[in-house]
C-alpha atoms as a PDB file:
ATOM      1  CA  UNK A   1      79.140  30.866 157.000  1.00  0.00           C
ATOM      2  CA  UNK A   2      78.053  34.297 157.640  1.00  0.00           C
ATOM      3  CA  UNK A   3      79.969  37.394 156.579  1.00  0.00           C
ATOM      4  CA  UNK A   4      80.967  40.214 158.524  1.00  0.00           C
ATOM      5  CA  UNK A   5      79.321  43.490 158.389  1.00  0.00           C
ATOM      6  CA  UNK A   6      81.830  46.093 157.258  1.00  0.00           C
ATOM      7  CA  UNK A   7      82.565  48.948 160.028  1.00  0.00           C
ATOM      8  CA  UNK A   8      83.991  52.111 159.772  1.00  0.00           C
ATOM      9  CA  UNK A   9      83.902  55.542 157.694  1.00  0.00           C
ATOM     10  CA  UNK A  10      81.739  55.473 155.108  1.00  0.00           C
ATOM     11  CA  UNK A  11      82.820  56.736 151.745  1.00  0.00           C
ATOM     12  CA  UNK A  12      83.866  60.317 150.940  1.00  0.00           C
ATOM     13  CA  UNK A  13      81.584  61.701 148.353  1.00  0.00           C
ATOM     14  CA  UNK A  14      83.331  62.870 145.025  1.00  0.00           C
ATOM     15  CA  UNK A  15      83.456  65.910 143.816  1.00  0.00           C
ATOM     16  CA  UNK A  16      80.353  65.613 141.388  1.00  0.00           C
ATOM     17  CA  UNK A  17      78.145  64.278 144.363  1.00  0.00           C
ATOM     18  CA  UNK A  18      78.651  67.052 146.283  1.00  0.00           C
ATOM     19  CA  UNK A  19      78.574  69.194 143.376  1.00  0.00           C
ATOM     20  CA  UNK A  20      75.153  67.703 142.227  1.00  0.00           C
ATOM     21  CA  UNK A  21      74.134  67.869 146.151  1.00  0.00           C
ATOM     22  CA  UNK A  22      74.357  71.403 146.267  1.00  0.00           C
ATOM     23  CA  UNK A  23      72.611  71.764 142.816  1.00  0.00           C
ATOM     24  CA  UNK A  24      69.731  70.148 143.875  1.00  0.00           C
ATOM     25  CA  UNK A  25      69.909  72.158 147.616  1.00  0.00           C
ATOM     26  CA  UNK A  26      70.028  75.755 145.846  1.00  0.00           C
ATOM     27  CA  UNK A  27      66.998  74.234 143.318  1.00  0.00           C
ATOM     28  CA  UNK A  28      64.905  73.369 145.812  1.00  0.00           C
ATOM     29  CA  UNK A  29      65.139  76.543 147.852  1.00  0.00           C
ATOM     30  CA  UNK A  30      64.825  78.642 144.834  1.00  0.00           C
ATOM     31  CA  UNK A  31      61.341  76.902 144.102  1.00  0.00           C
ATOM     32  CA  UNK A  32      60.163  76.528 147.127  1.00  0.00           C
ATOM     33  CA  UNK A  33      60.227  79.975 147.985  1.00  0.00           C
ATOM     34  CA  UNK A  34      58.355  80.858 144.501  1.00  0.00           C
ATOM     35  CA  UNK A  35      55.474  78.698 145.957  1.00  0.00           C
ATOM     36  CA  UNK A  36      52.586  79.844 147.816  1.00  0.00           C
ATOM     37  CA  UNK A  37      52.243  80.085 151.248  1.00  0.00           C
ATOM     38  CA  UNK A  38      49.571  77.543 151.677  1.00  0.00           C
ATOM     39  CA  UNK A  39      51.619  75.452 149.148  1.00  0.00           C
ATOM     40  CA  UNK A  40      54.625  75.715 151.167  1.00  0.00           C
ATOM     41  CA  UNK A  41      52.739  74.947 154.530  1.00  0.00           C
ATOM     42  CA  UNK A  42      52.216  71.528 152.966  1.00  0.00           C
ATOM     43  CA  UNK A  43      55.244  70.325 151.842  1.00  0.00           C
ATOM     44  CA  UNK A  44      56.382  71.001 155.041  1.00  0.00           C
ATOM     45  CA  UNK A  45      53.674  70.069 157.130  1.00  0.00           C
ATOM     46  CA  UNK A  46      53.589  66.300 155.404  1.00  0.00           C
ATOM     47  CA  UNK A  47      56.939  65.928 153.596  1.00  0.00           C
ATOM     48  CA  UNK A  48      55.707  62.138 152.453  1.00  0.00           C
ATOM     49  CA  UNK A  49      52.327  63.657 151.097  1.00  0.00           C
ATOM     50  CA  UNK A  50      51.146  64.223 147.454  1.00  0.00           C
ATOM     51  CA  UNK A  51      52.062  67.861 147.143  1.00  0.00           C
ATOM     52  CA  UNK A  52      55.803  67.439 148.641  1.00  0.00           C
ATOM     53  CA  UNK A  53      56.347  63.943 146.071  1.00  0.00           C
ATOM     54  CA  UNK A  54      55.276  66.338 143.005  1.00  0.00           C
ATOM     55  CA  UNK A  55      57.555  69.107 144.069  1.00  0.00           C
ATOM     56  CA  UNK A  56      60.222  66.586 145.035  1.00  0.00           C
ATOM     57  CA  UNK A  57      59.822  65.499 141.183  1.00  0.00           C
ATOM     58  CA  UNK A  58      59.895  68.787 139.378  1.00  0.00           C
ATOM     59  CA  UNK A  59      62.800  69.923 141.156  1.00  0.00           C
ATOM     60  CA  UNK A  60      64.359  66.377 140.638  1.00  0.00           C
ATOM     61  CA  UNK A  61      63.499  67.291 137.172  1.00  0.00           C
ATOM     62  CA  UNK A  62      65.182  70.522 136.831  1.00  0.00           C
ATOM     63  CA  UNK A  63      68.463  69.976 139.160  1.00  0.00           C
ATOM     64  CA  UNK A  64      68.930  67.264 136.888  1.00  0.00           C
ATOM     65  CA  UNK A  65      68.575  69.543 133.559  1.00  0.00           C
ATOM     66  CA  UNK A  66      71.177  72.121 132.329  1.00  0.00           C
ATOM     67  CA  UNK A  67      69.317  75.285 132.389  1.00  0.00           C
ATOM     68  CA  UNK A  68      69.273  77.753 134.659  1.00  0.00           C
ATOM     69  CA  UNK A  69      67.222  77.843 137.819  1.00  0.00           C
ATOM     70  CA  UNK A  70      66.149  81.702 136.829  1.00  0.00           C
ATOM     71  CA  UNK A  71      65.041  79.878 133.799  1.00  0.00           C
ATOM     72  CA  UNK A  72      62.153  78.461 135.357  1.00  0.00           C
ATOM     73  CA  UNK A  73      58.993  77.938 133.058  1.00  0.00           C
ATOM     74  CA  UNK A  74      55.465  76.278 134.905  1.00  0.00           C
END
């Protein structure tokens, strides 16, 4: 017996998704545009590649944290 596949809306996100969602939006933007320009060029270029994975991580990293995103420290 096989079961259905369920159709329809998918869920509404709460109010800490979307929350977290925009943390990690306004995190990434803020250090991405502190990168270089030839750093930048490859995140974007290959988004799957080494450089865009580490920078996925560190803001990962910080979104995740509870400081600041002025407080950044490299």
């Amino acid at each position: 017996m096989k079961t259905k596949k369920r159709r329809g809306r998918p869920r509404k996100l709460t109010s800490e998704q979307l929350e977290m969602a925009r943390r990690y939006e306004s995190v990434w933007h803020y250090m991405y545009a502190q990168l270089p320009a030839h750093v930048q060029k490859w995140i974007t270029s290959d988004p799957l590649g080494l450089s865009a994975s580490e920078f996925a991580k560190r803001v990962a990293r910080k979104a995740e944290s509870s400081d600041k995103i002025e407080e950044e420290e490299e």
